[in-house]
PDB file of N, CA and C in Angstrom:
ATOM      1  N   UNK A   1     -20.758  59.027-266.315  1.00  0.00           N
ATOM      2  CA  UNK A   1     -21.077  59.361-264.934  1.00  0.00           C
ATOM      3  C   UNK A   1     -20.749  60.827-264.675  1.00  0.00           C
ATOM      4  N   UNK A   2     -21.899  61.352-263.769  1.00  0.00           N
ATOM      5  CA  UNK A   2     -21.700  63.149-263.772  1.00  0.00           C
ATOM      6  C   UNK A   2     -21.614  62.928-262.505  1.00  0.00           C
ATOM      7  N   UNK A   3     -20.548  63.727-261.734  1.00  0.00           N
ATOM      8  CA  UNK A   3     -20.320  63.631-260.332  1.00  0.00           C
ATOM      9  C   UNK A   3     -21.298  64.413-259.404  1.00  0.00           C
ATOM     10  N   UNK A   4     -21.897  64.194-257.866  1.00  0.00           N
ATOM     11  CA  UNK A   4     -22.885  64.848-257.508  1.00  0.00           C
ATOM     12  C   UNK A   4     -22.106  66.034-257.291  1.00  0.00           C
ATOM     13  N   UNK A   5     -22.449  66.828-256.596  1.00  0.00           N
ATOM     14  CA  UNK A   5     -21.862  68.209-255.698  1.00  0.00           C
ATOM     15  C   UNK A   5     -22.609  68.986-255.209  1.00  0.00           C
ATOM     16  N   UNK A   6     -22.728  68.546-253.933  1.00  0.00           N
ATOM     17  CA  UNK A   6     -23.496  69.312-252.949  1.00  0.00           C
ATOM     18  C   UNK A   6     -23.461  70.630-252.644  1.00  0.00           C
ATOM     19  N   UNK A   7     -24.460  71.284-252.594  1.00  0.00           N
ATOM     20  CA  UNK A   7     -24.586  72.627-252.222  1.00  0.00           C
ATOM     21  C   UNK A   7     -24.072  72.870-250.606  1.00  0.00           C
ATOM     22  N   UNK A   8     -23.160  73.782-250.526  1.00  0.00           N
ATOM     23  CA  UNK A   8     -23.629  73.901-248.683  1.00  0.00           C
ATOM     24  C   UNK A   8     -24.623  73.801-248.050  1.00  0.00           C
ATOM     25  N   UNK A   9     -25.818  74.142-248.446  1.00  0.00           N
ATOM     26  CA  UNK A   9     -26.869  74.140-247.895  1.00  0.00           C
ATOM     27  C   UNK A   9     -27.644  72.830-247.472  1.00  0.00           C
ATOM     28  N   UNK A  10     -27.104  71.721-248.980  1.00  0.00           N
ATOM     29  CA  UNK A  10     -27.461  70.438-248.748  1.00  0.00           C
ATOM     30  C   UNK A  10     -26.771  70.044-247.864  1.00  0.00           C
ATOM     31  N   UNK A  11     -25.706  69.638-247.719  1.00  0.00           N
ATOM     32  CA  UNK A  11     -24.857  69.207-246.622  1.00  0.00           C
ATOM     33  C   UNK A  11     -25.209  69.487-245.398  1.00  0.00           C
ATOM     34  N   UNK A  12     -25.530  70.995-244.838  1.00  0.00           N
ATOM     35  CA  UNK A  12     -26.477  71.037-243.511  1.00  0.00           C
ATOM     36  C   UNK A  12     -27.437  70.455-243.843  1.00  0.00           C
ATOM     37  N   UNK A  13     -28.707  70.356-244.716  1.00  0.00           N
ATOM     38  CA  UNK A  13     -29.774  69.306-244.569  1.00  0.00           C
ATOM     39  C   UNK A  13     -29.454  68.051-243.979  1.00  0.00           C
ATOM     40  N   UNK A  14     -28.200  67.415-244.914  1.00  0.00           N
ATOM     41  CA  UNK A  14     -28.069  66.088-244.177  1.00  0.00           C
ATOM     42  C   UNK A  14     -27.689  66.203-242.386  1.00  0.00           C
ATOM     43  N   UNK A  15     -26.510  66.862-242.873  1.00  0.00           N
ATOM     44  CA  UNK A  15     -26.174  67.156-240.928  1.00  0.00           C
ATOM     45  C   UNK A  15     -27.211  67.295-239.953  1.00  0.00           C
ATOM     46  N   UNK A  16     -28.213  68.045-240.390  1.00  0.00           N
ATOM     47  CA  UNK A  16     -29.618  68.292-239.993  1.00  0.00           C
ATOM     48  C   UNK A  16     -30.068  67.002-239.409  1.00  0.00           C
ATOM     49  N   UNK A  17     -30.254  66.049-240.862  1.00  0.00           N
ATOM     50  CA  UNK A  17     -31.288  65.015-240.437  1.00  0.00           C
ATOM     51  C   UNK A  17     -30.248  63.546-239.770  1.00  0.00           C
ATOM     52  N   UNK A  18     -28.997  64.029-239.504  1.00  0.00           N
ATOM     53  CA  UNK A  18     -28.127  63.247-239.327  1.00  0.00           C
ATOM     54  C   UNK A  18     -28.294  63.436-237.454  1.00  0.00           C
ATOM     55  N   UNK A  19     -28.192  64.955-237.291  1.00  0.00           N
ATOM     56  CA  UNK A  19     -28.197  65.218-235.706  1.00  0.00           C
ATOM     57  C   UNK A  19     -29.279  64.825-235.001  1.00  0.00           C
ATOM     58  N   UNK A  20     -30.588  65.233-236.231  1.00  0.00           N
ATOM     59  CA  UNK A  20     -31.884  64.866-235.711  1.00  0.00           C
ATOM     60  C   UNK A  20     -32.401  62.927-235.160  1.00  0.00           C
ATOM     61  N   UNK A  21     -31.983  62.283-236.029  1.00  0.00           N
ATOM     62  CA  UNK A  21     -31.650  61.095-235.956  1.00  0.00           C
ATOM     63  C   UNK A  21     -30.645  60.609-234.442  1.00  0.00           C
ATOM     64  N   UNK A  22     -29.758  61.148-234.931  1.00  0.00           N
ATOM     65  CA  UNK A  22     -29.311  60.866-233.615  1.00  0.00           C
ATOM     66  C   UNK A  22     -29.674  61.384-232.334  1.00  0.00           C
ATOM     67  N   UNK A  23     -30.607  62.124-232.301  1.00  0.00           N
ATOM     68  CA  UNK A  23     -31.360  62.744-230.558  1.00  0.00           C
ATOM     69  C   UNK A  23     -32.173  62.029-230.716  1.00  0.00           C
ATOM     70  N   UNK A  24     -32.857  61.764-231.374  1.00  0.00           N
ATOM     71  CA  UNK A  24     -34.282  60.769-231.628  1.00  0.00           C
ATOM     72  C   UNK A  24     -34.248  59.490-231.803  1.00  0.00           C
ATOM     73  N   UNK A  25     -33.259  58.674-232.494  1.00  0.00           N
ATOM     74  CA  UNK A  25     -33.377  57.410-232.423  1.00  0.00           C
ATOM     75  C   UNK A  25     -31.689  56.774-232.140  1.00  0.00           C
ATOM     76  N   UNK A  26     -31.030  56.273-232.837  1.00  0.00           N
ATOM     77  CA  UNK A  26     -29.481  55.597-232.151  1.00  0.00           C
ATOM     78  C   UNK A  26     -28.774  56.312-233.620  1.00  0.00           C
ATOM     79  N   UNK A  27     -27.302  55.702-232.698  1.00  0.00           N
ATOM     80  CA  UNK A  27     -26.184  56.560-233.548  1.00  0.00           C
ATOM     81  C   UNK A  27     -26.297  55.387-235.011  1.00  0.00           C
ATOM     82  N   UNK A  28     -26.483  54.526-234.637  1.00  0.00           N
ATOM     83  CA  UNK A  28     -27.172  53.350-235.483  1.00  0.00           C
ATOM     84  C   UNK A  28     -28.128  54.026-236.882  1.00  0.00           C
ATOM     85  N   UNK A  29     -28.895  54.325-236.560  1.00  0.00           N
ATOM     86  CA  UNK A  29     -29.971  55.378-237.144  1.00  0.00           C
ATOM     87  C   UNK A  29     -29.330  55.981-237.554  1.00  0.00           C
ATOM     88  N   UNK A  30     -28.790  57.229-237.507  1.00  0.00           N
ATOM     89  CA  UNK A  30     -28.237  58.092-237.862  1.00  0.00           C
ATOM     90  C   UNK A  30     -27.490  58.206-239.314  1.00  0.00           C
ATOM     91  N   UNK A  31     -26.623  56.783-238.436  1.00  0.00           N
ATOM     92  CA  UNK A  31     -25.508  56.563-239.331  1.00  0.00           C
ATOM     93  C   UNK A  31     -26.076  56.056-240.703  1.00  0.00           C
ATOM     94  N   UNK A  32     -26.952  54.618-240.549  1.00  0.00           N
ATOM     95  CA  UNK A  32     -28.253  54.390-242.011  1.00  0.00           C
ATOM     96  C   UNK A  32     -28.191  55.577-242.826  1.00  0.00           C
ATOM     97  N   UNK A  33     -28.636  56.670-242.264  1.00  0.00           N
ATOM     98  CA  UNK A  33     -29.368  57.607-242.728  1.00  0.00           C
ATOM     99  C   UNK A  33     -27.938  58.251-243.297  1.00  0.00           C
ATOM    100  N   UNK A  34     -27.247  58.623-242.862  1.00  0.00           N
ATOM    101  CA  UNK A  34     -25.841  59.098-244.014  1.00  0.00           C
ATOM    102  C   UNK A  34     -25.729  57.598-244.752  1.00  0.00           C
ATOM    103  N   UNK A  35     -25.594  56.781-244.725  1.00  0.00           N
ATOM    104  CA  UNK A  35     -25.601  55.376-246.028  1.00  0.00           C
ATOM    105  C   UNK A  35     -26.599  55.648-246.572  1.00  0.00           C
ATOM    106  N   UNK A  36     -27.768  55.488-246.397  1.00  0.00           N
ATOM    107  CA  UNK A  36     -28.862  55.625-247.578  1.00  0.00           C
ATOM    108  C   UNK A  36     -28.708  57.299-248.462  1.00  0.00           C
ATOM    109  N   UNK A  37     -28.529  58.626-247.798  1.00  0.00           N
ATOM    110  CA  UNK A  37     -28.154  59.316-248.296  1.00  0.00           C
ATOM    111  C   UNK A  37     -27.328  59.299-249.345  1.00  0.00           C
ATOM    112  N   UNK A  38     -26.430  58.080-249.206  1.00  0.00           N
ATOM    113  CA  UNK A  38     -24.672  58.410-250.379  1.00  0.00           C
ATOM    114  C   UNK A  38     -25.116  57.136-251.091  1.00  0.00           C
ATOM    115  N   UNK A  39     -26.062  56.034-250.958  1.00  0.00           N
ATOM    116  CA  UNK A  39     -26.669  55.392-251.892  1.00  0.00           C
ATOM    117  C   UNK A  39     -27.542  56.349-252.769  1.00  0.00           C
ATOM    118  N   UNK A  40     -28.209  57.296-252.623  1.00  0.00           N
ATOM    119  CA  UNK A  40     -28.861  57.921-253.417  1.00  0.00           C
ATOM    120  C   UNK A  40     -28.116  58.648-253.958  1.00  0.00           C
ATOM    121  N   UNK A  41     -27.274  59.274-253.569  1.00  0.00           N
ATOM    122  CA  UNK A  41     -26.547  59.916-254.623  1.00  0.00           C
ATOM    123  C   UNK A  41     -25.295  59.403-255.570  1.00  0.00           C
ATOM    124  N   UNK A  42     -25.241  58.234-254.924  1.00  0.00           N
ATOM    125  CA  UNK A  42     -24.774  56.704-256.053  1.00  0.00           C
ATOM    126  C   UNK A  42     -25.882  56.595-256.923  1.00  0.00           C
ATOM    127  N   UNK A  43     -26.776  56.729-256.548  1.00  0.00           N
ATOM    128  CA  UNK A  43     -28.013  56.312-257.797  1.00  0.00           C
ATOM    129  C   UNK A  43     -28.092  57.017-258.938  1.00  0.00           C
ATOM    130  N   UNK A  44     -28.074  58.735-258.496  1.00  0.00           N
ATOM    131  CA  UNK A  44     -28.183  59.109-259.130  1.00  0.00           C
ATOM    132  C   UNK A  44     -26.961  59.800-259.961  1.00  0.00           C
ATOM    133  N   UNK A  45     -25.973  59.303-259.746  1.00  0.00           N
ATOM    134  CA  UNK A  45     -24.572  59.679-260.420  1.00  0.00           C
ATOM    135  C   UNK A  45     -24.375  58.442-261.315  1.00  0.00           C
ATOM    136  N   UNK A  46     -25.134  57.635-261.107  1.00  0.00           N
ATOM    137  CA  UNK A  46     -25.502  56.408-262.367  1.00  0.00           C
ATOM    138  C   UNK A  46     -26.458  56.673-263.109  1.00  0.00           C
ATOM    139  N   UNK A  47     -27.534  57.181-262.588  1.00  0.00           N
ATOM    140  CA  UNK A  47     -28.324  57.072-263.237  1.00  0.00           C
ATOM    141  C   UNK A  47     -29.409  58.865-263.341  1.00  0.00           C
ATOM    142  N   UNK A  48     -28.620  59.889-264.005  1.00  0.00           N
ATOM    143  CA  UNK A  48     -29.021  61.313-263.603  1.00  0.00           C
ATOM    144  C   UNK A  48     -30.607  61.500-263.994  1.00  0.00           C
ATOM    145  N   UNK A  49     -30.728  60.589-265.074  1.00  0.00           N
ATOM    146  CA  UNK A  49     -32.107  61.345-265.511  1.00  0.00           C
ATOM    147  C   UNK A  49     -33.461  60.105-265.215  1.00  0.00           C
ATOM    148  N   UNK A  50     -33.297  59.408-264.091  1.00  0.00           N
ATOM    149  CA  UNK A  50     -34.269  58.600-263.643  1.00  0.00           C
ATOM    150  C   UNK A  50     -34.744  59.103-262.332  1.00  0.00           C
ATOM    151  N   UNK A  51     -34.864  60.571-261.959  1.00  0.00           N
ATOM    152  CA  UNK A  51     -35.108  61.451-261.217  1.00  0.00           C
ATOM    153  C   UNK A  51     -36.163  61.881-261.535  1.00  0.00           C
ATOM    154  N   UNK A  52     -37.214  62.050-260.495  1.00  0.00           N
ATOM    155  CA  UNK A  52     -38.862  62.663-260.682  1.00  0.00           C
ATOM    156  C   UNK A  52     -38.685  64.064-261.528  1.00  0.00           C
ATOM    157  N   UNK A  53     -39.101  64.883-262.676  1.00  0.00           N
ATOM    158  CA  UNK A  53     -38.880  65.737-263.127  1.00  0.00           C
ATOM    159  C   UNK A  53     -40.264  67.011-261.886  1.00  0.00           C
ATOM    160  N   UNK A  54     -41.110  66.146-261.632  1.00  0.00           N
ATOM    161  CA  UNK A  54     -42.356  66.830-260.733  1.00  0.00           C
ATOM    162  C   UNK A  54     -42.368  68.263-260.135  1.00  0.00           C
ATOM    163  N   UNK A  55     -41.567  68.568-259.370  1.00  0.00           N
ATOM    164  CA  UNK A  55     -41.414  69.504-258.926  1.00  0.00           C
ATOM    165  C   UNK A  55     -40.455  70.500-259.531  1.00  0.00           C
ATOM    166  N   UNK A  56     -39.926  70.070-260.987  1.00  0.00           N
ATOM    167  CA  UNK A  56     -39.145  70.949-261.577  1.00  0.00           C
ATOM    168  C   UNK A  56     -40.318  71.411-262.177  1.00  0.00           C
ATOM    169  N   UNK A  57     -41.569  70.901-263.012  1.00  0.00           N
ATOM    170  CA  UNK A  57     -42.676  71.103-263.520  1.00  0.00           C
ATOM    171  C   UNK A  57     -43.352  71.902-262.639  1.00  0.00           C
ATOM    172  N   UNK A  58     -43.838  71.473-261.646  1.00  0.00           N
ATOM    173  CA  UNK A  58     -44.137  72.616-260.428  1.00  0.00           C
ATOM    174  C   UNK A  58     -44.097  73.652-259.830  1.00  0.00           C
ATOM    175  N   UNK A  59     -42.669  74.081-260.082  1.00  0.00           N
ATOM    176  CA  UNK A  59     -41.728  75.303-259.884  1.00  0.00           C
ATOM    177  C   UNK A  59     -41.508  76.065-260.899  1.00  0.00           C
ATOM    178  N   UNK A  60     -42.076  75.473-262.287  1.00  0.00           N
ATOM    179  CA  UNK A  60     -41.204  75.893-263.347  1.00  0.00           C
ATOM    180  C   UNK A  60     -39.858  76.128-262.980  1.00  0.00           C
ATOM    181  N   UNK A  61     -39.022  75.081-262.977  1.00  0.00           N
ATOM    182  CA  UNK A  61     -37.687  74.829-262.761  1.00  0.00           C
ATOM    183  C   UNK A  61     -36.935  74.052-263.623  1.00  0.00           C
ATOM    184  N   UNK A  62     -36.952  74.238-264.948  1.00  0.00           N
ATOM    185  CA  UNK A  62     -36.267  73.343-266.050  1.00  0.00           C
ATOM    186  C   UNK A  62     -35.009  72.199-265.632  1.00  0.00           C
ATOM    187  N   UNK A  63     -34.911  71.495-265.275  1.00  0.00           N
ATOM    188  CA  UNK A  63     -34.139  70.333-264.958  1.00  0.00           C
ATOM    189  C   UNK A  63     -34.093  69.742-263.616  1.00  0.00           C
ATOM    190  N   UNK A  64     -34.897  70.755-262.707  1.00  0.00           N
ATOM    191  CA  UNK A  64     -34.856  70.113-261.342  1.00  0.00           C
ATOM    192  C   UNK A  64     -35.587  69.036-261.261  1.00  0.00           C
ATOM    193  N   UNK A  65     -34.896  67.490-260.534  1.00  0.00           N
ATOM    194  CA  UNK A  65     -35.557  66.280-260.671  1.00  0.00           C
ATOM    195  C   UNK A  65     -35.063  66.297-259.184  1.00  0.00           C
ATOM    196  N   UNK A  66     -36.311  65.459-258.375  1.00  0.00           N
ATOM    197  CA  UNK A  66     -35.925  64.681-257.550  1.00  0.00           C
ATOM    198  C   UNK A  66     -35.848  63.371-257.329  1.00  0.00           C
ATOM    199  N   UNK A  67     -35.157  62.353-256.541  1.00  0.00           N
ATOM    200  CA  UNK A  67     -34.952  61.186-255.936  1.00  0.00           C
ATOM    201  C   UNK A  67     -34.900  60.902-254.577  1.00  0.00           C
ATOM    202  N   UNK A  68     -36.383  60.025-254.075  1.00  0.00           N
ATOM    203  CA  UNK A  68     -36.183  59.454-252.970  1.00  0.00           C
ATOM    204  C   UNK A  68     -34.846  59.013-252.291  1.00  0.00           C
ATOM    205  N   UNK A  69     -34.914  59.136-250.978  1.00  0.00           N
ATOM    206  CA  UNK A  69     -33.800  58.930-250.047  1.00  0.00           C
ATOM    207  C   UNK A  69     -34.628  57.134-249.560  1.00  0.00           C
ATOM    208  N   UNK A  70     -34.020  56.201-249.902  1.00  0.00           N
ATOM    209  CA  UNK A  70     -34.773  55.045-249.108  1.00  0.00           C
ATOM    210  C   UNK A  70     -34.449  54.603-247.778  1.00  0.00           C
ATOM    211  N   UNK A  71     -35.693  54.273-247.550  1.00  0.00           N
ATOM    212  CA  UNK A  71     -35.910  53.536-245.903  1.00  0.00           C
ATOM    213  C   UNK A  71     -35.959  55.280-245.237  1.00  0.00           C
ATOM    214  N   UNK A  72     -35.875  55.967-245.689  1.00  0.00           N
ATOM    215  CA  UNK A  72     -36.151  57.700-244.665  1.00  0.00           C
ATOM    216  C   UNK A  72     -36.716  58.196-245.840  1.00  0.00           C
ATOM    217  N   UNK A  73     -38.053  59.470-245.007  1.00  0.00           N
ATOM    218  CA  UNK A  73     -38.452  60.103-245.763  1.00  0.00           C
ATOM    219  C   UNK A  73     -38.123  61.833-246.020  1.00  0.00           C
ATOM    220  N   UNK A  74     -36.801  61.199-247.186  1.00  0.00           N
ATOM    221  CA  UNK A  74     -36.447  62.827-247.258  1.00  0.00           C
ATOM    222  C   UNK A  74     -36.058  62.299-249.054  1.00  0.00           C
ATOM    223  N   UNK A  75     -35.545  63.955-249.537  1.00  0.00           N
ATOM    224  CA  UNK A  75     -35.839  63.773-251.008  1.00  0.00           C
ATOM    225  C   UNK A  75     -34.316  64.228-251.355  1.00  0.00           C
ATOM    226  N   UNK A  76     -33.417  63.926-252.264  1.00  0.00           N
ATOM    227  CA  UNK A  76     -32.853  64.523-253.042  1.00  0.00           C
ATOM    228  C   UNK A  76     -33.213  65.775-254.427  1.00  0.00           C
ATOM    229  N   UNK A  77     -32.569  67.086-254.408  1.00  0.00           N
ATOM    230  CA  UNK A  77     -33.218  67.846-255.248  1.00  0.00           C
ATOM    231  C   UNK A  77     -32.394  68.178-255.859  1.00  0.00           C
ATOM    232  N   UNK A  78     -32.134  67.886-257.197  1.00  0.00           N
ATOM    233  CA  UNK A  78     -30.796  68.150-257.763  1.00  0.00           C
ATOM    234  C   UNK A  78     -31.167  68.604-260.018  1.00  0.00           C
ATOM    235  N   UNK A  79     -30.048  69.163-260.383  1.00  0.00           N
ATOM    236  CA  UNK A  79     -30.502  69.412-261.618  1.00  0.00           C
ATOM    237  C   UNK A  79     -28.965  69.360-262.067  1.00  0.00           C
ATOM    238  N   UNK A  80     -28.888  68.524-263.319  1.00  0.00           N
ATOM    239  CA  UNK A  80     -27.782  67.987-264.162  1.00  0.00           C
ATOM    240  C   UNK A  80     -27.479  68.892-264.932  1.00  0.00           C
ATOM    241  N   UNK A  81     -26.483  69.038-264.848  1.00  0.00           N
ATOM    242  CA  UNK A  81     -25.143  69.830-265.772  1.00  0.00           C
ATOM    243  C   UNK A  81     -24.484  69.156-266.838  1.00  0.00           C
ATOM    244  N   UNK A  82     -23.590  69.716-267.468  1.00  0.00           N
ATOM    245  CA  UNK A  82     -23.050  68.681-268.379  1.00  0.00           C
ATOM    246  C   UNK A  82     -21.983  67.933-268.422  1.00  0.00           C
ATOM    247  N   UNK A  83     -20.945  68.113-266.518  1.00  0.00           N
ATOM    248  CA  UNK A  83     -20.053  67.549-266.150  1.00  0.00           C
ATOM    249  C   UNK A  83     -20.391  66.976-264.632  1.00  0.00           C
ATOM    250  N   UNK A  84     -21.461  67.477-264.201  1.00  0.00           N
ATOM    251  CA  UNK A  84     -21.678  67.402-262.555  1.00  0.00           C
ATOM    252  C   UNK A  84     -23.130  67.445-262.561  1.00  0.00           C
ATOM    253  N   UNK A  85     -23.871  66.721-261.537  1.00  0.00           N
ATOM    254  CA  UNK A  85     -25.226  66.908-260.628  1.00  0.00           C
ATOM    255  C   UNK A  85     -25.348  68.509-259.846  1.00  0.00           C
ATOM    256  N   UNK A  86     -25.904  68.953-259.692  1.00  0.00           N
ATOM    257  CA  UNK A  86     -26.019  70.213-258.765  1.00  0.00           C
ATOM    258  C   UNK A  86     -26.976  69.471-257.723  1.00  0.00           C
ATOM    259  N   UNK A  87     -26.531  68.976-256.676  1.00  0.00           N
ATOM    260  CA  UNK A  87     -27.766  69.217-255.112  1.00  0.00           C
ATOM    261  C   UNK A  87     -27.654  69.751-254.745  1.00  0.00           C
ATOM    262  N   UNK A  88     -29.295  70.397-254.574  1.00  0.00           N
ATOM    263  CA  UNK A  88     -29.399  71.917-254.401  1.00  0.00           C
ATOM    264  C   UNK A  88     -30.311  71.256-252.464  1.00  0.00           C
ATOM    265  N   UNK A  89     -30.577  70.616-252.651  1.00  0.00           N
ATOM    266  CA  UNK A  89     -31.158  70.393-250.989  1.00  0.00           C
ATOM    267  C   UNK A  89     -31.546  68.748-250.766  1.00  0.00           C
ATOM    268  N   UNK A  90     -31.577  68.226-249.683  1.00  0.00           N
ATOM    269  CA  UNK A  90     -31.756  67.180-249.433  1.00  0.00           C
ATOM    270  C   UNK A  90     -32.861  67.105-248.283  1.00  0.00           C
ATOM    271  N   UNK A  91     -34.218  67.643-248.911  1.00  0.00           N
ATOM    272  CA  UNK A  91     -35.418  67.819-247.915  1.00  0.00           C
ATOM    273  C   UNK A  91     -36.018  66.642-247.338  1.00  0.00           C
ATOM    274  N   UNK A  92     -36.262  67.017-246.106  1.00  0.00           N
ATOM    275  CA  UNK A  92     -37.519  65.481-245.261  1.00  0.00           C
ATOM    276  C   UNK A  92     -39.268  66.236-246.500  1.00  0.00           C
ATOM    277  N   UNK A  93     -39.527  64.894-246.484  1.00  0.00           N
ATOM    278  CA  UNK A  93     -41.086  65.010-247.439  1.00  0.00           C
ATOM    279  C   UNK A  93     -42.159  65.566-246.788  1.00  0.00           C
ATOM    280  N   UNK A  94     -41.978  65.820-245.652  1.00  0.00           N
ATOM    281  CA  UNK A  94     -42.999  66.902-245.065  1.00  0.00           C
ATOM    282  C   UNK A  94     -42.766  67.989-244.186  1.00  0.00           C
ATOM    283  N   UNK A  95     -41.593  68.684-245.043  1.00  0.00           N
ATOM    284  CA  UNK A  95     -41.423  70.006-244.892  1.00  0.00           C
ATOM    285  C   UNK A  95     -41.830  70.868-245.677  1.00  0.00           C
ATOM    286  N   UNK A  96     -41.614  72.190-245.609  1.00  0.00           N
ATOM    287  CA  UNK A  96     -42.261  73.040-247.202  1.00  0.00           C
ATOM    288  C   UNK A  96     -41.599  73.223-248.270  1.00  0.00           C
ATOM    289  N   UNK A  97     -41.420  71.847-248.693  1.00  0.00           N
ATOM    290  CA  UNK A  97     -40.445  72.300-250.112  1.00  0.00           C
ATOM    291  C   UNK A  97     -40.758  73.190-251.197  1.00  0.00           C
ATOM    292  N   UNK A  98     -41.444  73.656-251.430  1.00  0.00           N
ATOM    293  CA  UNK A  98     -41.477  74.981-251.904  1.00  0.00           C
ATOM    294  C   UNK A  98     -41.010  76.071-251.335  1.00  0.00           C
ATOM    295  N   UNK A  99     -41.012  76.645-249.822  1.00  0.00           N
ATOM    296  CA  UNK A  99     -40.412  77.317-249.525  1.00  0.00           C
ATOM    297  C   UNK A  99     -39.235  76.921-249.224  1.00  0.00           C
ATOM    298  N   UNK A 100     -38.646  75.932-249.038  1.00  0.00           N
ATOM    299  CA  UNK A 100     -37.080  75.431-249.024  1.00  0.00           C
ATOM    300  C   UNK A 100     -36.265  75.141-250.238  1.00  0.00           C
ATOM    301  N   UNK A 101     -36.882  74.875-251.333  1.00  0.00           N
ATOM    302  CA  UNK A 101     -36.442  75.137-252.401  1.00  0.00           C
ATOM    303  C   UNK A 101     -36.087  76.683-252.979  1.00  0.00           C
ATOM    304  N   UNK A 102     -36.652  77.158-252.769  1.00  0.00           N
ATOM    305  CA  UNK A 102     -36.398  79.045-252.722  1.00  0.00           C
ATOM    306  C   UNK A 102     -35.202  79.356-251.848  1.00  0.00           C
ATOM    307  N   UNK A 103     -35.267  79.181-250.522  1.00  0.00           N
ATOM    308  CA  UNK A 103     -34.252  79.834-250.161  1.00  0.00           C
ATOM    309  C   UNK A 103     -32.715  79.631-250.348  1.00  0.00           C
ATOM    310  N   UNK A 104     -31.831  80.351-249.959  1.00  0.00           N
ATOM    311  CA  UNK A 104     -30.303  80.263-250.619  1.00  0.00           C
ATOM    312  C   UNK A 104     -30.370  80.371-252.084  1.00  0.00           C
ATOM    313  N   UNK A 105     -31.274  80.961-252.590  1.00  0.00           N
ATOM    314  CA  UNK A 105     -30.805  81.101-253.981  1.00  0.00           C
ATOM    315  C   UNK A 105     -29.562  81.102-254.768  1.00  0.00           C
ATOM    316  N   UNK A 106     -28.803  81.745-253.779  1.00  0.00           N
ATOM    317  CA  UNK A 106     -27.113  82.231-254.186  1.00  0.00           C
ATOM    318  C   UNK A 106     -26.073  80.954-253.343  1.00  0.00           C
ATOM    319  N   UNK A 107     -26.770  80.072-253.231  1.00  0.00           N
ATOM    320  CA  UNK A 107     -25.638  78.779-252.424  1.00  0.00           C
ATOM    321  C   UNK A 107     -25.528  78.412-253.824  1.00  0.00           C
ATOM    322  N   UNK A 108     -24.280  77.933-253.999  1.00  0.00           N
ATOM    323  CA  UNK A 108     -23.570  77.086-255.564  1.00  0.00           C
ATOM    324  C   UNK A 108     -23.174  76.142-255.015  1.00  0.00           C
ATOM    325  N   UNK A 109     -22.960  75.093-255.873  1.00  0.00           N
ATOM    326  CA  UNK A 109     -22.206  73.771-255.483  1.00  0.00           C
ATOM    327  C   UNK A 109     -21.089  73.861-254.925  1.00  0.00           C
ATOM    328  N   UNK A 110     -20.552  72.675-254.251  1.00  0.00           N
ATOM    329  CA  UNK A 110     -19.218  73.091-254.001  1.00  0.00           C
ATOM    330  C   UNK A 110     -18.192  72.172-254.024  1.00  0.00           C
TER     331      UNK A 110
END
């Protein structure tokens, strides 16, 4: 097991879709949405390389895989190390992940 470690940047994503959730639907909601979040990244701290390679191919980005967030549509974007996960963002699926994948270049795990 390789431990995740969120980027700062990911962590506001979630906060993001955590605040957003909560103006928009119940604290109920919200809250799902941080559980399904830390189920996915249970998933993938079991399981690192059953992650879409797609958009690492896309980007030419050698190891970047993503994993659905379930029951919400947002993505985990992360690339394996040889002691730790790197999440590098935790995007909703119809934002511009290409241009959100670019920015913060210089955010590191933390």
């Amino acid at each position: 097991m390789k431990p995740p470690l969120l980027r700062q940047v990911a962590e506001r994503d979630i906060e993001t879709g955590f605040v957003h959730y909560l103006q928009e639907a119940s604290v109920e909601i919200a809250q799902a949405f941080v559980g399904a979040v830390d189920a996915a990244l249970h998933h993938i701290e079991q399981h690192p390389g059953t992650g879409s390679p797609r958009y690492g191919e896309l980007f030419n980005t050698p190891g970047l895989r993503s994993w659905l967030v379930s029951r919400f549509p947002y993505m985990l974007f992360y690339v394996e190390h040889d002691t730790y996960l790197d999440v590098i963002r935790v995007l909703h699926q119809h934002s511009d992940i290409p241009v959100q994948l670019q920015s913060d270049p210089s955010d590191s795990a933390s």
